[in-house]
PDB file of N, CA and C in Angstrom:
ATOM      1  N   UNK A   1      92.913 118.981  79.309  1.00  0.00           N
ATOM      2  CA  UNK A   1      93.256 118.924  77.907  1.00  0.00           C
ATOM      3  C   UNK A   1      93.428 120.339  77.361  1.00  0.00           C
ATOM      4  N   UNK A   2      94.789 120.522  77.131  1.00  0.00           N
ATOM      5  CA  UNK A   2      94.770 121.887  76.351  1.00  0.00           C
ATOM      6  C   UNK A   2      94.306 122.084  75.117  1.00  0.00           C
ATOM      7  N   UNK A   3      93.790 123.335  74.371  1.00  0.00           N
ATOM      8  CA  UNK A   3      92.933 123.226  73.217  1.00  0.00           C
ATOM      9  C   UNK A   3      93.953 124.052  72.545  1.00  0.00           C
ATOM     10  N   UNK A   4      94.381 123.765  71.034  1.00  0.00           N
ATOM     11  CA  UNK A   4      95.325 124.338  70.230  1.00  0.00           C
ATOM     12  C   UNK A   4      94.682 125.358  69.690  1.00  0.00           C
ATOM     13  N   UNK A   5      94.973 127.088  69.378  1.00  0.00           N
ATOM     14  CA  UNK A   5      94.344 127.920  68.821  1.00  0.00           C
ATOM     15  C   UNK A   5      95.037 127.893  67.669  1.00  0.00           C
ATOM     16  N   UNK A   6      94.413 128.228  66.531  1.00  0.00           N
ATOM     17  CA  UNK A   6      95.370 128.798  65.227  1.00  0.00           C
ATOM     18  C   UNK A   6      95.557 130.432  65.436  1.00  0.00           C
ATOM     19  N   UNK A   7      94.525 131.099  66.028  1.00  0.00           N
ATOM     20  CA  UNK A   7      94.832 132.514  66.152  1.00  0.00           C
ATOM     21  C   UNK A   7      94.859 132.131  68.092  1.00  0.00           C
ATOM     22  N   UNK A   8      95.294 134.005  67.996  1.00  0.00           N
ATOM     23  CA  UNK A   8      94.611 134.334  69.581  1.00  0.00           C
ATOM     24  C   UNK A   8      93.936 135.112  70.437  1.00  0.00           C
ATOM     25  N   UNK A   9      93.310 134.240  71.331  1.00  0.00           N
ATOM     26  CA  UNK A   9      91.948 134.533  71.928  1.00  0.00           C
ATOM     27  C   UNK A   9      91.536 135.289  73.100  1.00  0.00           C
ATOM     28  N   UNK A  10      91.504 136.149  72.608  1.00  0.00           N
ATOM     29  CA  UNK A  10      91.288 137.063  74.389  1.00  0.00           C
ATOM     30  C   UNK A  10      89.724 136.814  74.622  1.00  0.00           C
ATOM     31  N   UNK A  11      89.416 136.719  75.837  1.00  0.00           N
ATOM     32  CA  UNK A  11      88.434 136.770  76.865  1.00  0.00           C
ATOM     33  C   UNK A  11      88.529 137.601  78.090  1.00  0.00           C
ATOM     34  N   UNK A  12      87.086 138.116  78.179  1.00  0.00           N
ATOM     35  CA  UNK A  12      86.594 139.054  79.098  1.00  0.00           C
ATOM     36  C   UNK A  12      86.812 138.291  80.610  1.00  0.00           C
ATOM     37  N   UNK A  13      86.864 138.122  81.230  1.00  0.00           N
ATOM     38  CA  UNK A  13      86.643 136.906  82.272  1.00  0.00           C
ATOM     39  C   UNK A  13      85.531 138.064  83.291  1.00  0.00           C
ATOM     40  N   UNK A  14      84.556 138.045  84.194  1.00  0.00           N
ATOM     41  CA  UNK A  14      83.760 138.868  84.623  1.00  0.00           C
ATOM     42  C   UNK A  14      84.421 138.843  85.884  1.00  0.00           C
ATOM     43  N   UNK A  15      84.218 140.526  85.907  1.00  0.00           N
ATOM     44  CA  UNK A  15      85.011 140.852  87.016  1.00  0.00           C
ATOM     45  C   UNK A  15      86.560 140.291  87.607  1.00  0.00           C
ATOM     46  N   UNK A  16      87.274 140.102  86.676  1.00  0.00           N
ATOM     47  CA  UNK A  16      88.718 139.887  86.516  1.00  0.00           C
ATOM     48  C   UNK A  16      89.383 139.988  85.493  1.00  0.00           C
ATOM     49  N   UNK A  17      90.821 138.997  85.537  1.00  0.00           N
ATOM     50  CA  UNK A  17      91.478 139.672  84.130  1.00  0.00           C
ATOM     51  C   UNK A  17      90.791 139.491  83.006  1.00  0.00           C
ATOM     52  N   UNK A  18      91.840 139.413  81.987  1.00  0.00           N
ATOM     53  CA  UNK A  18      91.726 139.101  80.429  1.00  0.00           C
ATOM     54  C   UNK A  18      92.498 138.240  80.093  1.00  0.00           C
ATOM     55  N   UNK A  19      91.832 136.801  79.423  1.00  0.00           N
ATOM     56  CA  UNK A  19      92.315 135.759  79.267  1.00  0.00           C
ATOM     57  C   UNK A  19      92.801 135.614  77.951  1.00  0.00           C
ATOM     58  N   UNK A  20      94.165 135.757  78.194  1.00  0.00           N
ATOM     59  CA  UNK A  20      94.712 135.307  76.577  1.00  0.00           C
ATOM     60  C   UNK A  20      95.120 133.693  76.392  1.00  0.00           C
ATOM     61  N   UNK A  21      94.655 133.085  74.898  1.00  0.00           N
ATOM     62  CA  UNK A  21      95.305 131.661  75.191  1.00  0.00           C
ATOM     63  C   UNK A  21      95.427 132.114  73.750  1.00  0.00           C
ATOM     64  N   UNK A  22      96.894 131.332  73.568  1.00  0.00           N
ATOM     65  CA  UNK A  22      97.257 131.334  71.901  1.00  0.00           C
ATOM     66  C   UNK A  22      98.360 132.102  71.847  1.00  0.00           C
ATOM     67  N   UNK A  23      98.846 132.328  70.882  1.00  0.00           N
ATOM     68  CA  UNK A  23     100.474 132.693  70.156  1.00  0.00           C
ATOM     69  C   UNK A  23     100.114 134.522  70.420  1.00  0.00           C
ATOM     70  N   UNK A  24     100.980 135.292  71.243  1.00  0.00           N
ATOM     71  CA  UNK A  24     100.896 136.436  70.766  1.00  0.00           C
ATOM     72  C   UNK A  24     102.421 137.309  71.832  1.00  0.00           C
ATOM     73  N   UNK A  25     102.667 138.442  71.561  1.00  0.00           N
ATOM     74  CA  UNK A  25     103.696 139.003  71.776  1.00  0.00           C
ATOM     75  C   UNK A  25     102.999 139.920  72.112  1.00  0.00           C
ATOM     76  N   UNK A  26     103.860 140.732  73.405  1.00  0.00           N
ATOM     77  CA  UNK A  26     103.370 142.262  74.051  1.00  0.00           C
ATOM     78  C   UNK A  26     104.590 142.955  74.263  1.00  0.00           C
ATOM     79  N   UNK A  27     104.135 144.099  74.536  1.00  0.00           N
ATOM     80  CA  UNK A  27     105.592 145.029  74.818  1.00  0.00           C
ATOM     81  C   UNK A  27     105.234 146.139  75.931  1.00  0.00           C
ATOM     82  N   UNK A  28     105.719 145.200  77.135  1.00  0.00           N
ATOM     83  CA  UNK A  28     105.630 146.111  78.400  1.00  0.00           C
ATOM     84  C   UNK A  28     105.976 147.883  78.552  1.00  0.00           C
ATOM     85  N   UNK A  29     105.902 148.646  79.054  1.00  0.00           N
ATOM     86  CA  UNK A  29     105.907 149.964  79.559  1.00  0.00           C
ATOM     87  C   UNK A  29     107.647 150.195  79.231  1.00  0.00           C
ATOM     88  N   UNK A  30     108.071 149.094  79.673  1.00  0.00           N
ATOM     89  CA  UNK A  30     109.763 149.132  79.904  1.00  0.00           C
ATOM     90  C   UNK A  30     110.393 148.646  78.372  1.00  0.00           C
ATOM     91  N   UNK A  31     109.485 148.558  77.530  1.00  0.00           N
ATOM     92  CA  UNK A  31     110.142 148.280  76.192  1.00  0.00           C
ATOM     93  C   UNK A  31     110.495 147.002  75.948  1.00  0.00           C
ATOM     94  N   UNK A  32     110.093 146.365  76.983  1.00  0.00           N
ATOM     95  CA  UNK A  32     110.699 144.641  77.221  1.00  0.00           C
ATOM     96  C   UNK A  32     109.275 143.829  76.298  1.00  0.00           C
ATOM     97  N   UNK A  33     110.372 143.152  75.565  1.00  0.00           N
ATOM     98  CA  UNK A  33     109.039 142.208  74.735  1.00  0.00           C
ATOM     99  C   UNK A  33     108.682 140.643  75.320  1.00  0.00           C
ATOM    100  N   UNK A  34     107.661 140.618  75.425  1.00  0.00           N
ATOM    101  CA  UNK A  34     107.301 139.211  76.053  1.00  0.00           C
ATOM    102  C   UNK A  34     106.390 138.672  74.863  1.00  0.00           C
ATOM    103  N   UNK A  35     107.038 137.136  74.529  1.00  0.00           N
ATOM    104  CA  UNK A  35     106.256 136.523  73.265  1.00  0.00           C
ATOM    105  C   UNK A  35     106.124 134.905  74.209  1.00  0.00           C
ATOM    106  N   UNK A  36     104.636 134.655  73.719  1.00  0.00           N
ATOM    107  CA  UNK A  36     104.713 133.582  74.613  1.00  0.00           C
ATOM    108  C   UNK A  36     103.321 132.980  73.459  1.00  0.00           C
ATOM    109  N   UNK A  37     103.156 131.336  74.050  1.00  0.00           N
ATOM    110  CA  UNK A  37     101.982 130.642  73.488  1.00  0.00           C
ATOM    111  C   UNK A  37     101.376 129.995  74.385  1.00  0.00           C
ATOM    112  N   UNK A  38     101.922 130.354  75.684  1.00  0.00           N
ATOM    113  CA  UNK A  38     101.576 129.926  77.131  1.00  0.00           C
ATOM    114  C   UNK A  38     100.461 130.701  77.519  1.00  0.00           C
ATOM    115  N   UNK A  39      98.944 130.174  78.015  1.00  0.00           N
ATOM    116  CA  UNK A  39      97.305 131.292  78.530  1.00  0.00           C
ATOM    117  C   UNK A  39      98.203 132.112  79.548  1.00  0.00           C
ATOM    118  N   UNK A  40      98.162 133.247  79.234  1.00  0.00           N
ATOM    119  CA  UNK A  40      98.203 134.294  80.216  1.00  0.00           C
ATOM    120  C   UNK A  40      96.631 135.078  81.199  1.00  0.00           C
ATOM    121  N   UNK A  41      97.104 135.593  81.570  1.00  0.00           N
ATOM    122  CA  UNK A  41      95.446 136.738  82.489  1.00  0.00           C
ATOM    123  C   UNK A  41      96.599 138.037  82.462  1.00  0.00           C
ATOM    124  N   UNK A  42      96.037 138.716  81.995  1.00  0.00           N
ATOM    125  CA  UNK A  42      96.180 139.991  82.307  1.00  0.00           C
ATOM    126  C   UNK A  42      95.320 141.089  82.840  1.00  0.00           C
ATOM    127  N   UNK A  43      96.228 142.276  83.728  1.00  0.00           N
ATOM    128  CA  UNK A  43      95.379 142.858  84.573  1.00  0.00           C
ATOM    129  C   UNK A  43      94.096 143.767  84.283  1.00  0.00           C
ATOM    130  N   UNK A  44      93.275 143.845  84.104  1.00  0.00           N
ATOM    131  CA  UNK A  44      91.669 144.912  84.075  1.00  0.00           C
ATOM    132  C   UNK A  44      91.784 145.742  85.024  1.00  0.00           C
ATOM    133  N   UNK A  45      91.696 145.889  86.448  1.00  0.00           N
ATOM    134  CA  UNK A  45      91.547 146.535  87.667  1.00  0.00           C
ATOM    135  C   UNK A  45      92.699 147.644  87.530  1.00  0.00           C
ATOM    136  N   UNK A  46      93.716 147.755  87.205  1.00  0.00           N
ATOM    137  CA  UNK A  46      95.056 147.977  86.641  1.00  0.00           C
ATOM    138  C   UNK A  46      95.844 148.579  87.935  1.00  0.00           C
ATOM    139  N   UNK A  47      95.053 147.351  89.527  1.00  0.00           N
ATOM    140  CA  UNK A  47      96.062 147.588  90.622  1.00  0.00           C
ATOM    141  C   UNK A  47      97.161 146.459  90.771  1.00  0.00           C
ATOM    142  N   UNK A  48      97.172 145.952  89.799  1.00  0.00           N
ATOM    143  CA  UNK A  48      97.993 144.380  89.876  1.00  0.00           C
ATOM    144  C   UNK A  48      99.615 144.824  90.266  1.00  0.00           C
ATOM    145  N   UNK A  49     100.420 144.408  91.303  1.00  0.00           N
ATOM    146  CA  UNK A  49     101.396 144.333  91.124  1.00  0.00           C
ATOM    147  C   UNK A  49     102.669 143.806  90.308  1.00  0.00           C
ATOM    148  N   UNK A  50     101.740 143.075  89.272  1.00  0.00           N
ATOM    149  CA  UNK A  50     102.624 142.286  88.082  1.00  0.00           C
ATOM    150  C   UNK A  50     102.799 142.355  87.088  1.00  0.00           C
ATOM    151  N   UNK A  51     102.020 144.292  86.650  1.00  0.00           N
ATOM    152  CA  UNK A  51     101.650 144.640  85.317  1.00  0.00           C
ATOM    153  C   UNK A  51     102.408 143.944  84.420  1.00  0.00           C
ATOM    154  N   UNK A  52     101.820 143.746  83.357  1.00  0.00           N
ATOM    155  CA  UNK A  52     100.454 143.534  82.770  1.00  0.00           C
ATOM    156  C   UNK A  52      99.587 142.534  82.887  1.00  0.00           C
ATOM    157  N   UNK A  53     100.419 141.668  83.946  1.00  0.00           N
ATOM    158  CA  UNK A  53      99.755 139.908  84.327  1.00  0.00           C
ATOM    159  C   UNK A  53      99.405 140.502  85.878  1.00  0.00           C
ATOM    160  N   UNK A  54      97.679 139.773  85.885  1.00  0.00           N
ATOM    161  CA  UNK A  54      97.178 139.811  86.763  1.00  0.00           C
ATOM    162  C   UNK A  54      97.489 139.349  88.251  1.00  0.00           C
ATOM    163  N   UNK A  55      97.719 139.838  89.425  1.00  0.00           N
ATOM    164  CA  UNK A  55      98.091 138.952  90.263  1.00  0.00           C
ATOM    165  C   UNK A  55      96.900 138.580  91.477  1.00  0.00           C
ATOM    166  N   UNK A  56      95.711 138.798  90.827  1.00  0.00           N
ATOM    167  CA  UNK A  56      93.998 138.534  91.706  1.00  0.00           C
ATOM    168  C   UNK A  56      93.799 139.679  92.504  1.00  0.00           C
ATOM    169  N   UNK A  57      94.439 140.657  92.784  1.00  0.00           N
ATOM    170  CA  UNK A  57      94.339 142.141  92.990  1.00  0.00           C
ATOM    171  C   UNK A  57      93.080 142.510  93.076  1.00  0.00           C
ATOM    172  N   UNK A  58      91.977 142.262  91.961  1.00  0.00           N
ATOM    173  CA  UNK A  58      91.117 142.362  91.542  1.00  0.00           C
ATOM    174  C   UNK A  58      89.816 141.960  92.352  1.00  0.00           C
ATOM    175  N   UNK A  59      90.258 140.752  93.297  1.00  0.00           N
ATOM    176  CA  UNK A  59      89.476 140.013  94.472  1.00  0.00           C
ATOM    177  C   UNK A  59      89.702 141.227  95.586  1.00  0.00           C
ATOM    178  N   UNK A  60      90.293 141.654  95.807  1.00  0.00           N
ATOM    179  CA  UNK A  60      90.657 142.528  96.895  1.00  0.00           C
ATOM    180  C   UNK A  60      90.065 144.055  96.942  1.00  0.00           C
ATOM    181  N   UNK A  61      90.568 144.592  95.675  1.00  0.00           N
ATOM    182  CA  UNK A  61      89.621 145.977  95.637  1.00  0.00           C
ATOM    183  C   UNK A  61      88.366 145.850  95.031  1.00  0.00           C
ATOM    184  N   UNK A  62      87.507 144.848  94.580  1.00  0.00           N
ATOM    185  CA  UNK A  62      86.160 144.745  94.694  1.00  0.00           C
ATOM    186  C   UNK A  62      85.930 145.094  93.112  1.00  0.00           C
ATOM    187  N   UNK A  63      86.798 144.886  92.029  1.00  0.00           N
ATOM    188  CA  UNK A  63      86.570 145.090  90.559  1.00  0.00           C
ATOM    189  C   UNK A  63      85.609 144.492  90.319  1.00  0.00           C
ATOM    190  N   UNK A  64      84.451 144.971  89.321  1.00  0.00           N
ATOM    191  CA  UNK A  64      83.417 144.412  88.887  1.00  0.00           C
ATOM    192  C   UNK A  64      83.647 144.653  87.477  1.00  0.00           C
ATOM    193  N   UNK A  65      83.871 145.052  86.640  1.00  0.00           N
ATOM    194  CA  UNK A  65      83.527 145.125  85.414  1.00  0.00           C
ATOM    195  C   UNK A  65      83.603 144.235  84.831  1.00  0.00           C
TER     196      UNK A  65
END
């Protein structure tokens, strides 16, 4: 069951990404805007090959934070 946000919600997730669920827009390195209302993870470890979306990278080099 998906849960409807009125705002949006980032979460810490431990020792991995950052969980966004809810309405929000970013603007990659490359100037490219991504607007979405779809939960994303984005990268913490910041070895992800998918910047700014996590690709579990994070399992591999041993991120803890």
């Amino acid at each position: 069951m998906k849960m409807e946000y009125e705002h949006t919600l980032f979460e810490v997730t431990t020792g991995g990404p950052l969980k966004v669920t809810g309405p929000f827009v970013i603007k990659g390195h490359d100037g490219k805007i991504i607007e979405t209302e779809e939960e994303v993870f984005l990268c913490r470890c910041g070895k992800s090959s998918q910047k700014p979306f996590c690709d579990d990278t994070h399992e591999r080099v041993g991120f803890s934070q």
